[in-house]
N, C-alpha and C. Protein backbone atom coordinates (compact mmCIF):
# COMPACT_ATOMS: atom_id res chain seq x y z
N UNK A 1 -54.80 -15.37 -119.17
CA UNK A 1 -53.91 -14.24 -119.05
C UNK A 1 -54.24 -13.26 -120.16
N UNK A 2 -54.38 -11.74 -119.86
CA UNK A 2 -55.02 -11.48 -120.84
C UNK A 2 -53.99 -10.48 -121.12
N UNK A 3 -53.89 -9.83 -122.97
CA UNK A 3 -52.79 -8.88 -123.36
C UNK A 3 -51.91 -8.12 -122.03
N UNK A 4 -52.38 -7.10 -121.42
CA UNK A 4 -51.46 -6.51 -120.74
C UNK A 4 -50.82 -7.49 -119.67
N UNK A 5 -50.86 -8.27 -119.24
CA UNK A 5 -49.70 -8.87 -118.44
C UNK A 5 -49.05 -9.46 -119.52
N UNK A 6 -49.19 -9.96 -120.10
CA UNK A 6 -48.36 -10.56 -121.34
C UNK A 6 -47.42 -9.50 -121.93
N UNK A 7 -48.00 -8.03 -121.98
CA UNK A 7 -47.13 -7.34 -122.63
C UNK A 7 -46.55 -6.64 -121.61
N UNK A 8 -46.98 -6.67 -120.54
CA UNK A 8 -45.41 -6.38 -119.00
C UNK A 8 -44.53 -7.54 -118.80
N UNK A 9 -44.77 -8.57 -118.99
CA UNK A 9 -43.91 -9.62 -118.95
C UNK A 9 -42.67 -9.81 -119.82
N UNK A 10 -43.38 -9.31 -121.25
CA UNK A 10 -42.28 -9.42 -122.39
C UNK A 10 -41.59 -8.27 -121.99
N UNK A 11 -41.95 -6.75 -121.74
CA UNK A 11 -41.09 -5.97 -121.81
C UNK A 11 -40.25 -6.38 -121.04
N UNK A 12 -40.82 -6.88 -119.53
CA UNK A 12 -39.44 -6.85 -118.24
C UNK A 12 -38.29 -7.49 -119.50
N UNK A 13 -38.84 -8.77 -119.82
CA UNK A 13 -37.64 -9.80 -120.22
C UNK A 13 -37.17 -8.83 -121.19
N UNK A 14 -37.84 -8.14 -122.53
CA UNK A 14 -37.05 -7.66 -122.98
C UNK A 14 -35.49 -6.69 -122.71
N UNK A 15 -36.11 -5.84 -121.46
CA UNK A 15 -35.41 -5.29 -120.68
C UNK A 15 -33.89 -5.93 -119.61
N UNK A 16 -34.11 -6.96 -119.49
CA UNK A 16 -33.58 -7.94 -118.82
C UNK A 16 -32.49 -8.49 -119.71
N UNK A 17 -32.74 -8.81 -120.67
CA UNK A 17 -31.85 -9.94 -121.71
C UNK A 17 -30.91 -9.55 -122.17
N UNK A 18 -31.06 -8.09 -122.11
CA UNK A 18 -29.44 -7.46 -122.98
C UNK A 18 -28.36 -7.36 -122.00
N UNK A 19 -28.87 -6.96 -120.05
CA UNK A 19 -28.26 -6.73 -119.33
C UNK A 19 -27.13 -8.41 -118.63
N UNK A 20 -28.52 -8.87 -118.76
CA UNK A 20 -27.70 -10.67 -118.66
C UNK A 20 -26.73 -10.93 -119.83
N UNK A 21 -26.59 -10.30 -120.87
CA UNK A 21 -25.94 -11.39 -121.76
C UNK A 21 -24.43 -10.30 -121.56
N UNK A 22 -24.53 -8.80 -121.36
CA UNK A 22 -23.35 -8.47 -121.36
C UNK A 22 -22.65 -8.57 -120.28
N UNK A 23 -23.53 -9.20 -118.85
CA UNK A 23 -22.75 -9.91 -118.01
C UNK A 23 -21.65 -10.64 -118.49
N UNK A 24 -22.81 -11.68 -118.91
CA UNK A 24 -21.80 -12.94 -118.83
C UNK A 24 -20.62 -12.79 -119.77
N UNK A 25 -21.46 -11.79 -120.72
CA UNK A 25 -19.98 -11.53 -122.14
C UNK A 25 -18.75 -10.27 -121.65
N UNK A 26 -19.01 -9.54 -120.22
CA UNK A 26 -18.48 -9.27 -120.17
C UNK A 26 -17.35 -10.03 -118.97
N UNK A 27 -17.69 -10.69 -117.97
CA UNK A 27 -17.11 -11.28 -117.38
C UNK A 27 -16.30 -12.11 -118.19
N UNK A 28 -16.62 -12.83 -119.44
CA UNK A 28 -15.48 -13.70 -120.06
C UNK A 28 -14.49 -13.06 -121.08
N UNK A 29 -14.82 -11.47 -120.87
CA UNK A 29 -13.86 -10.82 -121.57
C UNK A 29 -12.33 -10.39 -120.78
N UNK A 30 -13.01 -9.92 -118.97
CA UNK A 30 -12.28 -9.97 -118.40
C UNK A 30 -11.57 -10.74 -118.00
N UNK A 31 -11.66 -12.16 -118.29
CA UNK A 31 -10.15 -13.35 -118.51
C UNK A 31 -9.41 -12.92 -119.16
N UNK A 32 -9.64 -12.89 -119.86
CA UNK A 32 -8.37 -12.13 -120.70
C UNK A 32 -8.62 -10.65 -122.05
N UNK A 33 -8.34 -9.88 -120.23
CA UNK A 33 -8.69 -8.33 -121.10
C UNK A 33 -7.71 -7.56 -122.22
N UNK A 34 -6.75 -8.08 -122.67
CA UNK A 34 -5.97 -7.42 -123.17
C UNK A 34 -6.38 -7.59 -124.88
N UNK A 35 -6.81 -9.07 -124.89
CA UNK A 35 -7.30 -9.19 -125.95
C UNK A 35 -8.95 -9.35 -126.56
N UNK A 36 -9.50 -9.21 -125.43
CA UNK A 36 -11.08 -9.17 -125.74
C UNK A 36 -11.85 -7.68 -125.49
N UNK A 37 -11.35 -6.99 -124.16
CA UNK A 37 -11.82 -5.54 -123.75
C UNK A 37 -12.10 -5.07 -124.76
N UNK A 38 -10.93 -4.51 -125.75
CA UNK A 38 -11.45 -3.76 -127.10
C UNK A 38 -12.40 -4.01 -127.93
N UNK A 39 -13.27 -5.33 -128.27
CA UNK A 39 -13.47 -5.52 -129.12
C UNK A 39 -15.01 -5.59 -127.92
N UNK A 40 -15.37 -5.82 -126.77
CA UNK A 40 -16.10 -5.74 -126.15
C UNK A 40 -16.75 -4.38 -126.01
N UNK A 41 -15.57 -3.19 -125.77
CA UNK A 41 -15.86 -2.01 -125.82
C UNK A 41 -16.74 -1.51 -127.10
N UNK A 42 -16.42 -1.77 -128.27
CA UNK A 42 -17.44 -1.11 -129.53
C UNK A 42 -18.16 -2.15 -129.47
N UNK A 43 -18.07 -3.41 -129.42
CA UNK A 43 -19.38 -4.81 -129.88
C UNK A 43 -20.32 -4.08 -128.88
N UNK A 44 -20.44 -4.36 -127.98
CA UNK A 44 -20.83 -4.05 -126.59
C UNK A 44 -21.89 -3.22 -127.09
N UNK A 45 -22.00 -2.07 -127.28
CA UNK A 45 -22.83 -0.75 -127.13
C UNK A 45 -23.78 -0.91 -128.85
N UNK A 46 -22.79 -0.88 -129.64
CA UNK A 46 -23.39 -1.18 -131.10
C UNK A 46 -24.20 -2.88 -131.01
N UNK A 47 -23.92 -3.44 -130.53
CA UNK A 47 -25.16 -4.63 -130.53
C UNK A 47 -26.36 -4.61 -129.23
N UNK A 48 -26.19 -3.54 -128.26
CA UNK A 48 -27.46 -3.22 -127.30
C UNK A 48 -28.06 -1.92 -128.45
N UNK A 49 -27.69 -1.17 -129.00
CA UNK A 49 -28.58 -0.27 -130.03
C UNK A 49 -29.11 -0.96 -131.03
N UNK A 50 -28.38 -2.30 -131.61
CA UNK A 50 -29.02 -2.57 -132.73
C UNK A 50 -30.30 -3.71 -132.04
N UNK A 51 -30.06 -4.28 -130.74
CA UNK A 51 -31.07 -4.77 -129.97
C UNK A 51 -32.71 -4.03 -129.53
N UNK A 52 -32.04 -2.37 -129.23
CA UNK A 52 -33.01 -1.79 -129.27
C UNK A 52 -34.01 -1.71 -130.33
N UNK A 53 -33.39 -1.40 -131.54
CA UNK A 53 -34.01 -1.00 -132.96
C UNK A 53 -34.85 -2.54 -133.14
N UNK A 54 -33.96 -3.68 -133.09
CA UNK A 54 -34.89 -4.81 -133.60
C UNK A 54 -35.76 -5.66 -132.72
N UNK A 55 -35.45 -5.58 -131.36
CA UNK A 55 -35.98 -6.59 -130.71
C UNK A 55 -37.72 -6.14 -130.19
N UNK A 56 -37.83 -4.97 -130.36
CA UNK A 56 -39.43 -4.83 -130.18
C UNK A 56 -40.28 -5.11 -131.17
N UNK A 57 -39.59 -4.82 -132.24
CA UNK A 57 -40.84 -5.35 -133.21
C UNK A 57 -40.63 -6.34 -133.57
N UNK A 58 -39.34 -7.01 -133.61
CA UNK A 58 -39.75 -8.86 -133.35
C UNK A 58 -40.76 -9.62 -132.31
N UNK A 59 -40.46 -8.66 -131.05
CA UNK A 59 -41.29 -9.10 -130.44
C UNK A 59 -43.24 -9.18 -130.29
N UNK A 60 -43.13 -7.87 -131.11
CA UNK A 60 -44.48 -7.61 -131.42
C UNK A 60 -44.66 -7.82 -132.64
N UNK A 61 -44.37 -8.73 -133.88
CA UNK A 61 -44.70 -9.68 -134.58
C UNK A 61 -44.72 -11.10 -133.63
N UNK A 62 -44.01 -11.51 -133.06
CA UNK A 62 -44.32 -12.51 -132.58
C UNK A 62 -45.56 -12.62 -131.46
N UNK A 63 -45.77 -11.55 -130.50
CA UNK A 63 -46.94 -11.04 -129.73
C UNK A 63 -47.59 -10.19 -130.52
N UNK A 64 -48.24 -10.42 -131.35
CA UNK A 64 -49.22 -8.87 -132.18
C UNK A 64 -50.02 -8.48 -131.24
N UNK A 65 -51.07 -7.21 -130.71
CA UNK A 65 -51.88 -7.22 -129.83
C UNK A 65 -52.88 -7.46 -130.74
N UNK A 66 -54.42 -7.73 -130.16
CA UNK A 66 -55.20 -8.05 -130.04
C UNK A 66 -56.34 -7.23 -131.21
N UNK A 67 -56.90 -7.77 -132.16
CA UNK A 67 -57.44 -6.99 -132.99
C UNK A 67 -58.65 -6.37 -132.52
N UNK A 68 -58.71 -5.02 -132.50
CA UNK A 68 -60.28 -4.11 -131.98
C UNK A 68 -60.54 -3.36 -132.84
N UNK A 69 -61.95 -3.40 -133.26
CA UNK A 69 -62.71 -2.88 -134.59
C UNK A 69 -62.61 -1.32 -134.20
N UNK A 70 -62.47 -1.23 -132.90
CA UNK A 70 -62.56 0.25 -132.48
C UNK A 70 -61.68 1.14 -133.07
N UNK A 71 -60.15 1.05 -132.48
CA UNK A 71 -59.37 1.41 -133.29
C UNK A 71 -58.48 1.26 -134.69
N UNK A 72 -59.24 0.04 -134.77
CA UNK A 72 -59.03 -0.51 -136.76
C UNK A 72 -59.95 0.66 -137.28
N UNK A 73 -61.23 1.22 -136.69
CA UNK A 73 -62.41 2.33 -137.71
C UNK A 73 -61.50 3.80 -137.24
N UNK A 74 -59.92 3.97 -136.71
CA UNK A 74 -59.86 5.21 -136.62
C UNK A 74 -59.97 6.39 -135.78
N UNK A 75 -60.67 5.34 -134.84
CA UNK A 75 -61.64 6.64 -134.01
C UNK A 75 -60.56 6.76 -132.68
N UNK A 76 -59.48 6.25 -132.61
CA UNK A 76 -58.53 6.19 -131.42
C UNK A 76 -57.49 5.79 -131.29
N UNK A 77 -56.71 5.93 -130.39
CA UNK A 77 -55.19 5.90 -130.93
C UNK A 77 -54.88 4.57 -129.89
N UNK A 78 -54.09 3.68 -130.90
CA UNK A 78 -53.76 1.68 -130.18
C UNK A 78 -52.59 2.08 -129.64
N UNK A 79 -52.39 2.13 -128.34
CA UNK A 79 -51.01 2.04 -128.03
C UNK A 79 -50.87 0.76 -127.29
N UNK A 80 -51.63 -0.36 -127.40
CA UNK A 80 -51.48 -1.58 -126.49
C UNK A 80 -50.04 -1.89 -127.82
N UNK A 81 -48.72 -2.46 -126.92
CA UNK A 81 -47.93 -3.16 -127.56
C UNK A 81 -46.38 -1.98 -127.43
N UNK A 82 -46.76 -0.53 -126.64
CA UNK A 82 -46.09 0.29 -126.61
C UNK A 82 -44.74 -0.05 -125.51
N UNK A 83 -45.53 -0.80 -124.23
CA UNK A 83 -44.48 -1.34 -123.23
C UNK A 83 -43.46 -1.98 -123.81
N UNK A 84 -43.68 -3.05 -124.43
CA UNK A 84 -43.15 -4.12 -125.32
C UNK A 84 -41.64 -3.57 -126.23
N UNK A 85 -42.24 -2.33 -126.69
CA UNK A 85 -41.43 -1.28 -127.54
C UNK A 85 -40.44 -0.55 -126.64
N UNK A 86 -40.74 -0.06 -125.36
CA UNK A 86 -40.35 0.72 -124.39
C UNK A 86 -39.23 -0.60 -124.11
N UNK A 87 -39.22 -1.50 -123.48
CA UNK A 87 -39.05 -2.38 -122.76
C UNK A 87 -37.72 -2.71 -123.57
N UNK A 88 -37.68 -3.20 -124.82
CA UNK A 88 -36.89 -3.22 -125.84
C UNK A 88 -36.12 -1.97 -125.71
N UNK A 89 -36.45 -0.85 -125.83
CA UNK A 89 -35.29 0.65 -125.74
C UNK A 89 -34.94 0.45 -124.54
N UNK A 90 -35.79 0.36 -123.21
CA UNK A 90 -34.68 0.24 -122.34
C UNK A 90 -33.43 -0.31 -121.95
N UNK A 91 -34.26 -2.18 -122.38
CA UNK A 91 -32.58 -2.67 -122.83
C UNK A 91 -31.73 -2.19 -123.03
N UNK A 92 -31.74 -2.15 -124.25
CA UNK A 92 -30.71 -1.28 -124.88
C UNK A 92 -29.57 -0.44 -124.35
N UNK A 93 -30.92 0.61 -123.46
CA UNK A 93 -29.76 1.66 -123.07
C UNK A 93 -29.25 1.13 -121.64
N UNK A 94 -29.34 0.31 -121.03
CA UNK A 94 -29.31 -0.57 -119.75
C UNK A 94 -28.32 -1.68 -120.66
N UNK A 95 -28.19 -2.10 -121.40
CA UNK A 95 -26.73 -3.07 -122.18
C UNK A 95 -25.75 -1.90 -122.55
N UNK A 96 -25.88 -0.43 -122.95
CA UNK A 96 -24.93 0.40 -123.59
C UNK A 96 -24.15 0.99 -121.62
N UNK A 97 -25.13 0.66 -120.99
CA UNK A 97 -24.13 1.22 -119.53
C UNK A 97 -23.51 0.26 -119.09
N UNK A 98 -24.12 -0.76 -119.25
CA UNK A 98 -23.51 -2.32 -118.76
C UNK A 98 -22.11 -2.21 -119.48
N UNK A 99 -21.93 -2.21 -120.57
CA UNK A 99 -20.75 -2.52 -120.92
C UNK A 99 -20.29 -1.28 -120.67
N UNK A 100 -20.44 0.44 -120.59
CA UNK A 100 -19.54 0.89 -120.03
C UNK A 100 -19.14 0.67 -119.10
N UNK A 101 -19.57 0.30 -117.73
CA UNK A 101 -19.07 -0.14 -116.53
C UNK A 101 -18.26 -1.01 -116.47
N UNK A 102 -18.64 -2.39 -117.73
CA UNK A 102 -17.02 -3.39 -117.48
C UNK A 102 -16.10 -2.80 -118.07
N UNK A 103 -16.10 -1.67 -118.74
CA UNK A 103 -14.98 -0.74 -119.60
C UNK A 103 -14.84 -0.37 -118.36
N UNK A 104 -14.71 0.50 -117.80
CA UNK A 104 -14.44 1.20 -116.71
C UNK A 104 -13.95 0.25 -115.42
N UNK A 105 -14.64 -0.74 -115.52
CA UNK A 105 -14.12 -1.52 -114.31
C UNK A 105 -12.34 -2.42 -114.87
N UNK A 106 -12.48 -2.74 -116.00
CA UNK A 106 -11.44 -3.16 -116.32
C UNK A 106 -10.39 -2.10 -116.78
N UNK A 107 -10.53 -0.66 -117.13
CA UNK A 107 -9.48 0.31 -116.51
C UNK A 107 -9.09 0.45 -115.44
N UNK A 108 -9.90 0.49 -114.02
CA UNK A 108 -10.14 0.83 -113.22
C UNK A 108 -8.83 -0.47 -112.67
N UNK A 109 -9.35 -1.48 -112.95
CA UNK A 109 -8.51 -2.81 -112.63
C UNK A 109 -7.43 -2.78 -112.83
N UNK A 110 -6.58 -2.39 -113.89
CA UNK A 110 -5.06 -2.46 -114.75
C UNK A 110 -4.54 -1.41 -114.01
N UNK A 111 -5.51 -0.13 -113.90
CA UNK A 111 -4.84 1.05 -113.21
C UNK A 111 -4.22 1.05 -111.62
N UNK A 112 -4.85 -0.14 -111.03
CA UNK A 112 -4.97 -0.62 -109.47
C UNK A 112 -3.48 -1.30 -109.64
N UNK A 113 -3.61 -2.48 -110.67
CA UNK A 113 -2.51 -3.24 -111.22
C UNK A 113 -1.32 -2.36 -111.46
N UNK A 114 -1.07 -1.41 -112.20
CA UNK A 114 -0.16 -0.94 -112.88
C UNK A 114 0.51 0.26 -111.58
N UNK A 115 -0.82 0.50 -110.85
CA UNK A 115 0.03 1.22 -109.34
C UNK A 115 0.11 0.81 -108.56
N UNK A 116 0.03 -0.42 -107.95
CA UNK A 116 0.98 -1.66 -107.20
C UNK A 116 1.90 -1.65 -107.79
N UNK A 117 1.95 -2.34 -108.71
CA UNK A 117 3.64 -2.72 -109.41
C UNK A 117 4.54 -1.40 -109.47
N UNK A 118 4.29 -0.28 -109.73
CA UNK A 118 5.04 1.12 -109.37
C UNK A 118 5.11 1.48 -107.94
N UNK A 119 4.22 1.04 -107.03
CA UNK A 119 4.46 1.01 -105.27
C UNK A 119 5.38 0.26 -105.02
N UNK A 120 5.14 -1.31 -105.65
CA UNK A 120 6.05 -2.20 -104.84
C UNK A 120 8.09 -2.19 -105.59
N UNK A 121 7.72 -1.24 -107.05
CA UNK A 121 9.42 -0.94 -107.51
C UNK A 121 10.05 0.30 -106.72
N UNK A 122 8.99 0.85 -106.41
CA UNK A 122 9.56 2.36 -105.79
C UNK A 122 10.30 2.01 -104.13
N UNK A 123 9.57 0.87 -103.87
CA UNK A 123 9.97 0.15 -102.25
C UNK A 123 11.15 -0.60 -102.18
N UNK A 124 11.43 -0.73 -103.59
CA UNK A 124 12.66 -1.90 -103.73
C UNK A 124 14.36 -1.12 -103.57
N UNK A 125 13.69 0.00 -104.45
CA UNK A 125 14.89 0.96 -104.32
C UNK A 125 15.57 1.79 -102.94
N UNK A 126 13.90 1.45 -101.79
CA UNK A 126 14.80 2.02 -100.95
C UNK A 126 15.78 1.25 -99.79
């Protein structure tokens, strides 16, 4: 397997990993939203940016690309390892919508909630 599939592979996952984890972190917030939503809402977005900033070049210390005398002498510009980097920002901004959407979906939810219960008092009275 040679560098570039290796470094489309890492990006997908990089890309991938922030959106899976605020799934699942956001689904177990919505058990009980009254006391987790908030703290989901700022965690949420500030740990997919700080994912962006760190997780590419962890990843590309851990994958370095491939040493070439070519562009070690200067004469050209290395962008092998750039996907990797990309892949990582996308995350990011793909975990900062993720969790707006369970923000929004869990307004969206209480608001559904909170106008039933004002439908079904307004029905009582008549």
């Amino acid at each position: 397997m040679d560098y570039d599939t290796v470094e489309l592979l890492i990006g997908a996952v990089l890309a991938l990993v922030p959106v899976a984890a605020l799934v699942v972190a956001g689904l177990w917030c919505l058990k009980a939203p009254a006391k987790r939503m908030p703290w989901f809402f700022f965690l949420g977005p500030v740990a997919s940016l700080i994912y962006s900033w760190t997780a590419g070049s962890l990843a590309l210390t851990l994958f370095p690309p491939p040493y070439n005398a070519y562009f070690d002498s200067g004469r050209g510009l290395d962008l092998r390892g750039m996907i990797i980097v990309f892949g990582a920002m996308a995350g990011g901004a793909a975990g900062i919508v993720t969790s707006m959407v369970f923000c929004a979906l869990n307004l969206i939810r209480q608001w559904s909630r909170l106008r039933a219960g004002t439908t079904s008092r307004s029905m009582e009275h008549l």
